[in-house]
Protein backbone atom coordinates (compact mmCIF):
# COMPACT_ATOMS: atom_id res chain seq x y z
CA UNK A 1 99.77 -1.08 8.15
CA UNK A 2 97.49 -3.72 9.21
CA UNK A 3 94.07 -3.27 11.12
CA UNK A 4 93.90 -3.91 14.48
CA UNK A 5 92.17 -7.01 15.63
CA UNK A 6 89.46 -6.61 18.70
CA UNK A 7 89.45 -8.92 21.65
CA UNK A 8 87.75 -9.56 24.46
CA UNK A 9 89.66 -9.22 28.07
CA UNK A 10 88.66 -12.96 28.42
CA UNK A 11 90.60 -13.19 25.22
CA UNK A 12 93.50 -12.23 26.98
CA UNK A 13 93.27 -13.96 30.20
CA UNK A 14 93.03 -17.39 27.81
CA UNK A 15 96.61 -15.59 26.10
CA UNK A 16 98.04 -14.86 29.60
CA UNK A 17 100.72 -17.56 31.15
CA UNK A 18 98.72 -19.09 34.32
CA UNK A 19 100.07 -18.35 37.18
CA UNK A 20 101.28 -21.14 40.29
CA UNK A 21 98.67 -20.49 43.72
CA UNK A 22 100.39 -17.80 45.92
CA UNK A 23 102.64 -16.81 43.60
CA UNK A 24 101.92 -13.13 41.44
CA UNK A 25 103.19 -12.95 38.10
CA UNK A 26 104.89 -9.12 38.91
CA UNK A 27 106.39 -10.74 41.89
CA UNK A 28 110.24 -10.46 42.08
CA UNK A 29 111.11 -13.75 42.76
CA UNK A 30 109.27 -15.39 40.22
CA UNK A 31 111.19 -17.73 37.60
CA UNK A 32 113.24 -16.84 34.82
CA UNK A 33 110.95 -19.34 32.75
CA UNK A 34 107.97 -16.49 34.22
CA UNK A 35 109.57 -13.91 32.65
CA UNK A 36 110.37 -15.31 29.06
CA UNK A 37 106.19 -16.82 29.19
CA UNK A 38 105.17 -13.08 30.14
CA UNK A 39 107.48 -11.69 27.27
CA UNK A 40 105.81 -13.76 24.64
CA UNK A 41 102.52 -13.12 25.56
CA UNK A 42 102.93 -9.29 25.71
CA UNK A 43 104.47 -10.22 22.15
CA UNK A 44 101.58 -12.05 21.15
CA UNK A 45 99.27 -9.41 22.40
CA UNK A 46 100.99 -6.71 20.15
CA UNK A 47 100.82 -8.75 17.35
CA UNK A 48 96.88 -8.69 17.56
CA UNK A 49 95.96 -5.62 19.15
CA UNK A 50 97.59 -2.94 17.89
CA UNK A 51 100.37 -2.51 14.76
CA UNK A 52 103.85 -3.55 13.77
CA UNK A 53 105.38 -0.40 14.69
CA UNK A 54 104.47 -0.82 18.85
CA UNK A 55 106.22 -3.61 18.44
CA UNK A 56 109.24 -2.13 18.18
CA UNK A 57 108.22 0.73 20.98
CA UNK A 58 108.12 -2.02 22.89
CA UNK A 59 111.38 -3.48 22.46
CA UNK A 60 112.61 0.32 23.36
CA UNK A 61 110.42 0.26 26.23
CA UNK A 62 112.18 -3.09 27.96
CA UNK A 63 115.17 -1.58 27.40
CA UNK A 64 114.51 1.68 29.24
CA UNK A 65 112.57 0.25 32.30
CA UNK A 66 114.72 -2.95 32.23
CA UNK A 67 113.51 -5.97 34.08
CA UNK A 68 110.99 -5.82 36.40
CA UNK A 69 112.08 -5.74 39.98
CA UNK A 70 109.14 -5.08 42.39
CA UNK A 71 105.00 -4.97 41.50
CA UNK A 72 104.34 -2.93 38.82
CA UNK A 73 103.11 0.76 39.00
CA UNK A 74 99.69 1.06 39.93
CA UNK A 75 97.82 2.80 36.75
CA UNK A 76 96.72 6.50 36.79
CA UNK A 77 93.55 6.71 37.96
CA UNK A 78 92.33 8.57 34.76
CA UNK A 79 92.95 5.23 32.76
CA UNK A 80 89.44 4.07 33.24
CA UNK A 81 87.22 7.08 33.44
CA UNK A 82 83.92 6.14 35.07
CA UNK A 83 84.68 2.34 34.42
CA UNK A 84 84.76 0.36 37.38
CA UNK A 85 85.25 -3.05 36.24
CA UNK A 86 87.38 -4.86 33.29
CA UNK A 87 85.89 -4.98 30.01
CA UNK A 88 84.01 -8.25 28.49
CA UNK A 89 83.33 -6.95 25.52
CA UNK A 90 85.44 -5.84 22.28
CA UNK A 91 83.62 -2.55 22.57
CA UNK A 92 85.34 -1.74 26.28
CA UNK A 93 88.33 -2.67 25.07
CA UNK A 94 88.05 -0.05 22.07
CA UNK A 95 86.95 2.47 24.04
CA UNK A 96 90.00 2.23 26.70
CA UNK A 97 93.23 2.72 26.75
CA UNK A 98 95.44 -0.40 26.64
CA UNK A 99 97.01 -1.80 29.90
CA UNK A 100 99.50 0.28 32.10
CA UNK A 101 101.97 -2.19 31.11
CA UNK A 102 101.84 -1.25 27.69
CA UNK A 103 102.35 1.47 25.46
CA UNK A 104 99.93 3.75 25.29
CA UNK A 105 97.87 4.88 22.02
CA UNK A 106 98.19 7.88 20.24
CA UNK A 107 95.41 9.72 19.65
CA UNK A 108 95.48 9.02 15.99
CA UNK A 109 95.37 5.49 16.73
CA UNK A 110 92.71 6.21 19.08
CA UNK A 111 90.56 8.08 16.91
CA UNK A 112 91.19 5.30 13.98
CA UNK A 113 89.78 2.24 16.84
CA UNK A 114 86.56 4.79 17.17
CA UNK A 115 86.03 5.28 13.54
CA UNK A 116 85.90 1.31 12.95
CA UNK A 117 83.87 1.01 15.46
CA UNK A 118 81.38 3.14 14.53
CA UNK A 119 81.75 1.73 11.12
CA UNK A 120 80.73 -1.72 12.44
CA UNK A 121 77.77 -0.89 14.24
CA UNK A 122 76.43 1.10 11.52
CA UNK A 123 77.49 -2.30 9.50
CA UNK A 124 75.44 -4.69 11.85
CA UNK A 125 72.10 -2.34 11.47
CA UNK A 126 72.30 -2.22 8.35
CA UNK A 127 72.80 -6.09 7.63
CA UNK A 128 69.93 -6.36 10.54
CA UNK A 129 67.92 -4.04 8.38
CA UNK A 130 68.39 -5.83 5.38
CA UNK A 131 67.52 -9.16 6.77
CA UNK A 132 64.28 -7.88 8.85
CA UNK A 133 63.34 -6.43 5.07
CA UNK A 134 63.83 -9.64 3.03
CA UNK A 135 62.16 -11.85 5.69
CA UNK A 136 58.56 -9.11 5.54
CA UNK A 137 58.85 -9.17 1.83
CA UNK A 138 59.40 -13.14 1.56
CA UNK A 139 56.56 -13.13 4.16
CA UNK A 140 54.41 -10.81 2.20
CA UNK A 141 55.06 -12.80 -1.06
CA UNK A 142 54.56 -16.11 0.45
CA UNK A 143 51.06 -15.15 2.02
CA UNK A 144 49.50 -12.60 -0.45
CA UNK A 145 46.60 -14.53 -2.06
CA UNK A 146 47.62 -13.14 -5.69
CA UNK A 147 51.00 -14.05 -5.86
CA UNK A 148 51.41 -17.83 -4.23
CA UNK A 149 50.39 -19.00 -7.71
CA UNK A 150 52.93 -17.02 -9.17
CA UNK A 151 55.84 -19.44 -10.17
CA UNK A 152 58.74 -17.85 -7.73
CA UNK A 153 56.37 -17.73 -4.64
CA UNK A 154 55.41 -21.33 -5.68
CA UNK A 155 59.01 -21.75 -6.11
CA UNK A 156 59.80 -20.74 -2.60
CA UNK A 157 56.77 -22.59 -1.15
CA UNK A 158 58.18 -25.87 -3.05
CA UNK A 159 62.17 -25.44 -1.76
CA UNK A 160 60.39 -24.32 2.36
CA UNK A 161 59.32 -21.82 4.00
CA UNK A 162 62.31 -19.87 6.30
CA UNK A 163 62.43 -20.99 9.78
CA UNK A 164 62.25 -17.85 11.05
CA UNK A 165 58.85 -16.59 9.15
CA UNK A 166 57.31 -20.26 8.73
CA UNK A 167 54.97 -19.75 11.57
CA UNK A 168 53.67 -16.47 10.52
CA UNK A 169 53.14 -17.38 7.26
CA UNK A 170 51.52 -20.79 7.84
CA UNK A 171 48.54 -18.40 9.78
CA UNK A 172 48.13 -16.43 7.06
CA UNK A 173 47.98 -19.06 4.82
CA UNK A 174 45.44 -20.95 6.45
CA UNK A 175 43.43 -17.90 7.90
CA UNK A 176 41.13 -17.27 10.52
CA UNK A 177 37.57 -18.15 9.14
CA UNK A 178 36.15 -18.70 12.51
CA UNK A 179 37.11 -15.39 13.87
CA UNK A 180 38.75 -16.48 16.61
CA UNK A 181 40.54 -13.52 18.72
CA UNK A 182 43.17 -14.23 22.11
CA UNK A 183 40.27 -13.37 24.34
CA UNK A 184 38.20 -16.40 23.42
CA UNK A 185 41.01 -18.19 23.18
CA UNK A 186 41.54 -17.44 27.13
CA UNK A 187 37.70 -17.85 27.99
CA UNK A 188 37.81 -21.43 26.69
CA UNK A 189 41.63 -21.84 28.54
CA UNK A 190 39.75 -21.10 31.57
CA UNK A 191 36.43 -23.23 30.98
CA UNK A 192 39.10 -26.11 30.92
CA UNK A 193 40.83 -25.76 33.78
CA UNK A 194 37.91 -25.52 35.60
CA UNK A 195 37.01 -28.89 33.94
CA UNK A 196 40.24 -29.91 35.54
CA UNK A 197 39.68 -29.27 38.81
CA UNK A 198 36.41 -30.80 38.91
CA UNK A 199 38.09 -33.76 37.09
CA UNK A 200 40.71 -34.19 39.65
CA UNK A 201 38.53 -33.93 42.42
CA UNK A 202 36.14 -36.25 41.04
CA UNK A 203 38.43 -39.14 39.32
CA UNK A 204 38.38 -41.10 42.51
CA UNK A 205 34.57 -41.49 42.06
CA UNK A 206 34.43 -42.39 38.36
CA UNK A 207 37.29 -44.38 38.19
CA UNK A 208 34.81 -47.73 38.99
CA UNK A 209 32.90 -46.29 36.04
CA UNK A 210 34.27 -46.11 33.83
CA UNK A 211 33.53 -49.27 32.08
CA UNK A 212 30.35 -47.42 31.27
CA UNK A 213 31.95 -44.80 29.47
CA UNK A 214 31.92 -44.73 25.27
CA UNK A 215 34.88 -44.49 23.02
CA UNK A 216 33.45 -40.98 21.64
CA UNK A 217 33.58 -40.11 25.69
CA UNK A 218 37.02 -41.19 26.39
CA UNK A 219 38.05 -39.44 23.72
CA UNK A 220 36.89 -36.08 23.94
CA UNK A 221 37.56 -36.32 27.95
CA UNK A 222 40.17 -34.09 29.00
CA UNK A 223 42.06 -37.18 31.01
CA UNK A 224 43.29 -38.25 27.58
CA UNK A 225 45.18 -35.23 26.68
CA UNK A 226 47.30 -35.72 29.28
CA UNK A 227 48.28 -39.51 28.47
CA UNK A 228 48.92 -38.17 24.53
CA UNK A 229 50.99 -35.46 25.46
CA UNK A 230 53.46 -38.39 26.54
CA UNK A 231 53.61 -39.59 23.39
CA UNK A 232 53.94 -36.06 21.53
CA UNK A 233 57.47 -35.52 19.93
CA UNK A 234 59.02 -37.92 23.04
CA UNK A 235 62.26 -37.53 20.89
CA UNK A 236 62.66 -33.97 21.82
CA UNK A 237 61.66 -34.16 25.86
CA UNK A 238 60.11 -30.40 25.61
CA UNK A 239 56.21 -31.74 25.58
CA UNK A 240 56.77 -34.31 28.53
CA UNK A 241 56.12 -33.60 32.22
CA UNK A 242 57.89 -30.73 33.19
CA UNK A 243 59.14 -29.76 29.85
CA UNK A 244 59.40 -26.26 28.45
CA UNK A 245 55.96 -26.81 26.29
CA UNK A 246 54.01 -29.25 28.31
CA UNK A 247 51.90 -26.84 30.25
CA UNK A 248 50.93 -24.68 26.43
CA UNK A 249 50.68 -27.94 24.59
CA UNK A 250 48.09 -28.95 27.59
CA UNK A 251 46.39 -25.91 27.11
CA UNK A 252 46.09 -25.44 23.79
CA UNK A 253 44.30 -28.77 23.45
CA UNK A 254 42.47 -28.32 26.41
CA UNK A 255 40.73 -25.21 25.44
CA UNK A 256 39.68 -26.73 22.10
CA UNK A 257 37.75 -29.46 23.58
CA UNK A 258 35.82 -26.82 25.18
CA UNK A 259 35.93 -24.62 22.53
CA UNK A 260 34.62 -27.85 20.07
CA UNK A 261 32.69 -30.25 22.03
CA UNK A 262 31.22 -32.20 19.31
CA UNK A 263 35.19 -32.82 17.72
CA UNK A 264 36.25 -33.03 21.21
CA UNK A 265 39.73 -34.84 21.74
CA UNK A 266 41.47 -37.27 18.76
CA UNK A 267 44.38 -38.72 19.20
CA UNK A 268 46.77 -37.34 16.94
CA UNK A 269 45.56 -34.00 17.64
CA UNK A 270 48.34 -33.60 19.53
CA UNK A 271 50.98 -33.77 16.67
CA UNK A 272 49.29 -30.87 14.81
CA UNK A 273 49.01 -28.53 17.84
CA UNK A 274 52.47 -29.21 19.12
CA UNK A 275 53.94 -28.17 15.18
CA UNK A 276 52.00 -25.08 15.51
CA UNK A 277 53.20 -24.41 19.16
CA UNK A 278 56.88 -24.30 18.01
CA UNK A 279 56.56 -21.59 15.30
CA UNK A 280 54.02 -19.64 17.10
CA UNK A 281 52.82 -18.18 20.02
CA UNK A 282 50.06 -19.68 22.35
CA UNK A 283 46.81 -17.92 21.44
CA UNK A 284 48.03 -17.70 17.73
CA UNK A 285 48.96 -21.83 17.53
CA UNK A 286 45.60 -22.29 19.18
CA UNK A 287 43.70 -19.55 16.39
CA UNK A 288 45.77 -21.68 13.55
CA UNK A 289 44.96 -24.88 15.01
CA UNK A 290 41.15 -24.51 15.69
CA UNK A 291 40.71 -22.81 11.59
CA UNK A 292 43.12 -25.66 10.33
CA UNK A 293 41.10 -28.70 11.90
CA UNK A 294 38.04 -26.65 10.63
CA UNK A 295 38.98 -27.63 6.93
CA UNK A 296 37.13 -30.05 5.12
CA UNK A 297 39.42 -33.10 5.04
CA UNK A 298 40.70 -32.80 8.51
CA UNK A 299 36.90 -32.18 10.24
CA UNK A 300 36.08 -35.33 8.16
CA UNK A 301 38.87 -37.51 9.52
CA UNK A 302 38.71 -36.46 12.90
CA UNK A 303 34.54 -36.36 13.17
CA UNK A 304 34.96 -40.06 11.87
CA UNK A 305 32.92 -39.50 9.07
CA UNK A 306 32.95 -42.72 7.52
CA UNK A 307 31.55 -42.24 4.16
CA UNK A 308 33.16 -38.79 3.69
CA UNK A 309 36.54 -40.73 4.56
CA UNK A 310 35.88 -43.74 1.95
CA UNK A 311 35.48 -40.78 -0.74
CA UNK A 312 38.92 -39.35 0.41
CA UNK A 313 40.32 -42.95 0.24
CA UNK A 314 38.41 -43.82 -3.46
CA UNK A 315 39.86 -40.16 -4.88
CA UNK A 316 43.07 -41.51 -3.52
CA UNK A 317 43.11 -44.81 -5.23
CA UNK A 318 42.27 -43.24 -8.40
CA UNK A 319 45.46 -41.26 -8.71
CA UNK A 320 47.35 -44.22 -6.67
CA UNK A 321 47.01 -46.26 -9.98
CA UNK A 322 47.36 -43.92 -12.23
CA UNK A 323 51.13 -42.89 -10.64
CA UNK A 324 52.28 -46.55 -9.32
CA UNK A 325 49.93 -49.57 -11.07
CA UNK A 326 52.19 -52.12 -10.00
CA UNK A 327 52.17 -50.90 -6.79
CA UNK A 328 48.54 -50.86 -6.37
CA UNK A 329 48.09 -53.90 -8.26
CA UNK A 330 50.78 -55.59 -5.32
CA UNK A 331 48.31 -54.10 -2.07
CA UNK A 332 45.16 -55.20 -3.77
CA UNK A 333 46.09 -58.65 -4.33
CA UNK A 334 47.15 -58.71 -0.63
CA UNK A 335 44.04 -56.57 0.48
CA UNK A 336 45.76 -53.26 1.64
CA UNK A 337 43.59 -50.61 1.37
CA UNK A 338 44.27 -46.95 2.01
CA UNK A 339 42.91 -46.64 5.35
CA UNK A 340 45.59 -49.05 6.96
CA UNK A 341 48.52 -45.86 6.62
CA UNK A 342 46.06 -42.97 5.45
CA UNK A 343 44.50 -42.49 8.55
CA UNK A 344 47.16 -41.87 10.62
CA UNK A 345 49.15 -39.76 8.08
CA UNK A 346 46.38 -37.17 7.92
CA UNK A 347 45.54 -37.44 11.49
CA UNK A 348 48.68 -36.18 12.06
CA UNK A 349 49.61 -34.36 9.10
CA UNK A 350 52.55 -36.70 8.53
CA UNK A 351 54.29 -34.63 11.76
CA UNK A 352 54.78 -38.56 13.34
CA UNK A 353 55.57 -40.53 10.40
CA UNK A 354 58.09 -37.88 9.02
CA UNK A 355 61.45 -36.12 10.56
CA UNK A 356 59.90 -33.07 12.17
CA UNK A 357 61.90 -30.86 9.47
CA UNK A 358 60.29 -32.90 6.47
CA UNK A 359 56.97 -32.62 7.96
CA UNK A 360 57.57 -29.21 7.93
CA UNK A 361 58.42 -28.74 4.45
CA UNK A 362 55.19 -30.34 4.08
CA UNK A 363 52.90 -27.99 5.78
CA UNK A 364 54.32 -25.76 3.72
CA UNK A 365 52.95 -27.06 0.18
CA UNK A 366 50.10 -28.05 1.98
CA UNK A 367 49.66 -24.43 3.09
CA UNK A 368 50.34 -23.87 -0.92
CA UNK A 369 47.99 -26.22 -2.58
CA UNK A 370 45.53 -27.61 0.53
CA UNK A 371 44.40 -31.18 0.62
CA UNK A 372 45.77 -32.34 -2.53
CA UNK A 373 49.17 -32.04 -0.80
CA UNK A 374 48.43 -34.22 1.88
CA UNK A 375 47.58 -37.45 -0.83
CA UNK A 376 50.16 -36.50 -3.35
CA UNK A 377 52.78 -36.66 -0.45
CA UNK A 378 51.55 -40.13 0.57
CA UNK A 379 52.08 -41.35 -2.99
CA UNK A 380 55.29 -39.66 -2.65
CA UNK A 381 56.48 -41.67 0.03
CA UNK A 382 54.98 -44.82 -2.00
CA UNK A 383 57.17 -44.18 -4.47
CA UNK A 384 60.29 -43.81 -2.71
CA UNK A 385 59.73 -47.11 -1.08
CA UNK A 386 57.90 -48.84 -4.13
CA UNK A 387 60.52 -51.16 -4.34
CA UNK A 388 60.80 -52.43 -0.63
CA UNK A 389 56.80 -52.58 -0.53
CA UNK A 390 56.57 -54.74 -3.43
CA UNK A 391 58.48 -57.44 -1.61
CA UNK A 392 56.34 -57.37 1.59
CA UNK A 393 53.48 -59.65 2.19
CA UNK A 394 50.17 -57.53 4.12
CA UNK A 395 51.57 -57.27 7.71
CA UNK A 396 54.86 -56.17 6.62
CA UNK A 397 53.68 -53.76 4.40
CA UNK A 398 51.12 -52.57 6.90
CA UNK A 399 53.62 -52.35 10.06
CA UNK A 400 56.10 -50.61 7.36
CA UNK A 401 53.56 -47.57 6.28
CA UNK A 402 52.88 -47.32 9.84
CA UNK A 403 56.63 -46.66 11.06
CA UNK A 404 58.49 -45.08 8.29
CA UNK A 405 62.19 -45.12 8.42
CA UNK A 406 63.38 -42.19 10.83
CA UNK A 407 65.79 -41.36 8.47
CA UNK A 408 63.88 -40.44 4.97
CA UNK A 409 65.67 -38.07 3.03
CA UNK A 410 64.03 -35.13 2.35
CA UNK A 411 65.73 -34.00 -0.69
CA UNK A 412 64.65 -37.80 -2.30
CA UNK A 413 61.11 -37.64 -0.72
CA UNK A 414 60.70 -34.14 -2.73
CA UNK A 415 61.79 -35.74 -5.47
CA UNK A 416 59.59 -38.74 -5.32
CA UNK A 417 56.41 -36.30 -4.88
CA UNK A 418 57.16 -33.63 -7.69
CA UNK A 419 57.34 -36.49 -10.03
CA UNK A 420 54.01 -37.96 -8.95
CA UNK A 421 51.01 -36.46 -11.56
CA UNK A 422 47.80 -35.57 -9.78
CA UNK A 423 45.72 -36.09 -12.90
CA UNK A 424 43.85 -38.46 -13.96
CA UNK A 425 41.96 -38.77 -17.29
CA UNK A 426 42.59 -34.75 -17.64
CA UNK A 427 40.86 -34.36 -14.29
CA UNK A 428 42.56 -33.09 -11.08
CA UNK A 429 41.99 -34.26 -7.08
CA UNK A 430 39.56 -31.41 -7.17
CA UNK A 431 37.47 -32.50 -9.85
CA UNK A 432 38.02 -36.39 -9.01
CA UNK A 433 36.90 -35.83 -5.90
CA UNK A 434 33.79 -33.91 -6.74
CA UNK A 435 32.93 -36.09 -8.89
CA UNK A 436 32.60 -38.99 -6.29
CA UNK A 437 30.91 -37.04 -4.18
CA UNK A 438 28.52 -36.20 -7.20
CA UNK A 439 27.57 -39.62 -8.63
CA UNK A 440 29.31 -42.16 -5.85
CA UNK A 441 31.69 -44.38 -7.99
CA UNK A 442 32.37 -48.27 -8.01
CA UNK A 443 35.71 -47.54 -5.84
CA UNK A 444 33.66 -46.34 -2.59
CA UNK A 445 31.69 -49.57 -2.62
CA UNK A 446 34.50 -51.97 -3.03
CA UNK A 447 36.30 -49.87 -0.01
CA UNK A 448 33.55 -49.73 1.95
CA UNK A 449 34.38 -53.50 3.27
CA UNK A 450 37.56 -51.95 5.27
CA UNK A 451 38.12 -53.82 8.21
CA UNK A 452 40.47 -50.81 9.70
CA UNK A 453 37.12 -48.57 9.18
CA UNK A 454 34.95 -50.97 10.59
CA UNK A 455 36.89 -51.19 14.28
């Protein structure tokens, strides 16, 4: 015997023969061509509602009532009990009885559609169950401080963090040092927009100004959020005017000017709070945000710290000629120094150069192993396009690093990176890096001369 197979009533009305304007399908002068379409669908409705042996009740059951003739009977009034409407769902449709125009089901039957039922709810909660278990356990294993250097947590950093737990995780992982709760997340929200209002009301009045104003100024000046927020993600239209995350993207980067005055507004600030915004709520993207800008490398970059970023740039060198020499050897002889693509990869976390689901699998090891992610994954991407670079003269090489391809693989970009070594003469970024900041080395001096850094 075969198991019954559940349908929706829309189900049927997409089985049922349509039927001409005016005329009803139980009418008794429809067509004879009518008749042989309703037969085959009541045929076709047997076949997947119910089991082979109706089908043969309901050969008997043409035979005894014979062709229709007039409308149909109405049905008994006990056929829906306390159901008022038709069913939409495959549970209405196991919990009723079948059409007056068809056999009715035994009890047996009836009973049997129950069971299975039951048995598939009871299915779905436990598959539900399941799921909700593995993602707080992946969650818990991802985030624990003792076990992301174990080698399957590092495993399942490396491979990405599930969609569905990446923006829980991420918070965890980069933590909330500044003790930042959704309360002073809201004062600052509201410190802004009062900003706002005076800003509005004054703009008029400063706009012949402005020519007074500083770069530092414009910058940190609430009037620039707006024009980045344009240029945020423009791909997906959900940041722009009127989209479905304009208005938290706004706010989330308007409460952290107030919130950080002396960072105030960078452009590419934007990038980073939008990522955040997608796999987390408001007051939590702006809690991640605010601790994740507080971390060493990105309060350098976006301070402007000029020597601090020429230490950054000299650790990077180091480890750029260790992994690629011809490479490096190719951008020195045509004067490309780090700061022409670096800056605006870690100013925006690679979230602009990268396909937003790369850049995501990014911020993941990044989350894992901090700012030695963010260079390794640069020489990453310098080794997936070693080859192209090395035919480019400065501009093209410059314009290139600036606008990536839109379609890098990830699975080859991955690749590129895990095979790139972060040490150097049995020393690793960490200790590289401390070490220029210890004793100052030859490279900062020779990159001090950047003209990018200069303007």
């Amino acid at each position: 015997m075969t198991e019954p197979v559940l349908f929706s009533a829309l189900d049927l009305r997409s089985i049922h023969p349509p039927c001409s304007a005016g005329v009803s399908l139980y009418s008794s002068e429809r067509e004879t061509s009518d008749k042989l379409k309703h037969e085959a669908c009541v045929l076709q409705i047997l076949k997947l509602f119910s089991d082979p042996p109706l089908l043969k009740q309901s050969f008997e059951y043409d035979s005894r009532v014979g062709p229709a003739t007039g409308p149909p009977p109405h049905p008994q009034p006990t056929r829906r009990k306390n159901l008022e409407f038709e069913p939409l769902s495959t549970t209405a449709l196991i919990l009723e009885d079948r059409p007056a125009n068809l056999p009715a089901k035994s009890e047996e039957e009836s009973q049997r559609h129950r069971q299975e039922y039951s048995e598939m709810v009871a299915g779905a909660k436990r598959r539900e169950m399941k799921e909700a278990q593995k993602k707080k356990r992946q969650m818990k294993e991802l985030s624990h401080p003792y076990m992301r250097n174990t080698r399957r947590v590092r495993e399942l950093w490396w491979q990405g963090v599930p969609p569905s737990v990446r923006g829980k995780v991420w918070s965890l992982a980069i933590g909330n040092e500044l003790n930042i709760t959704p309360e002073l997340y809201e004062i600052f929200l509201s410190r802004a927009k009062e900003k706002w209002r005076s800003f509005s009301e004054t703009s008029s009045v400063n706009e012949n100004e402005d020519c007074g104003v500083s770069l530092a100024d414009r910058e940190s000046s609430l009037d620039l959020i707006k024009l980045d927020i344009s240029r945020t993600f423009p791909s997906l239209y959900i940041f722009q005017k009127n989209g479905p995350y304009h208005d938290i993207l706004h706010s989330v980067l308007g409460a952290y000017t107030c919130y950080r005055p002396d960072v105030g507004y960078v452009q590419g600030m934007s990038f980073i709070a939008a990522v955040l915004i997608l796999n987390l709520e408001e007051a939590d993207a702006f809690i991640a945000f605010a601790n994740l800008l507080n971390k060493p490398c990105q309060m350098a970059f976006f301070r402007v710290d000029h020597d601090l970023m020429l230490k950054y740039f000299a650790a990077f060198e180091v480890f750029f000629e260790e992994n690629l020499p011809k490479l490096f050897q190719h951008f020195q002889n045509n004067s490309l120094t780090p700061d022409f693509y670096l800056i605006d990869w870690i100013f925006t976390l690679y979230s602009k150069s990268l396909p937003l689901d790369v850049a995501c699998r990014v911020w993941d090891v990044f989350c894992r192993d901090g700012e030695e992610a963010l260079f390794r994954t640069g020489l990453g991407i310098l080794r997936l396009y070693q080859d192209v670079l090395l035919q480019m003269d400065f501009i093209h090489s410059a314009q290139f690093l600036s606008r990536l391809p839109e379609n890098t693989p990830a699975h080859t970009l991955f690749s590129c990176i895990a095979n790139t070594q972060m040490i150097s003469n049995n020393r690793r970024w960490n200790q590289v890096f401390s070490a220029l900041m210890k004793d100052g080395l030859k490279e900062t001096d020779k990159s001090s001369s950047s003209p990018a850094l200069r303007s």
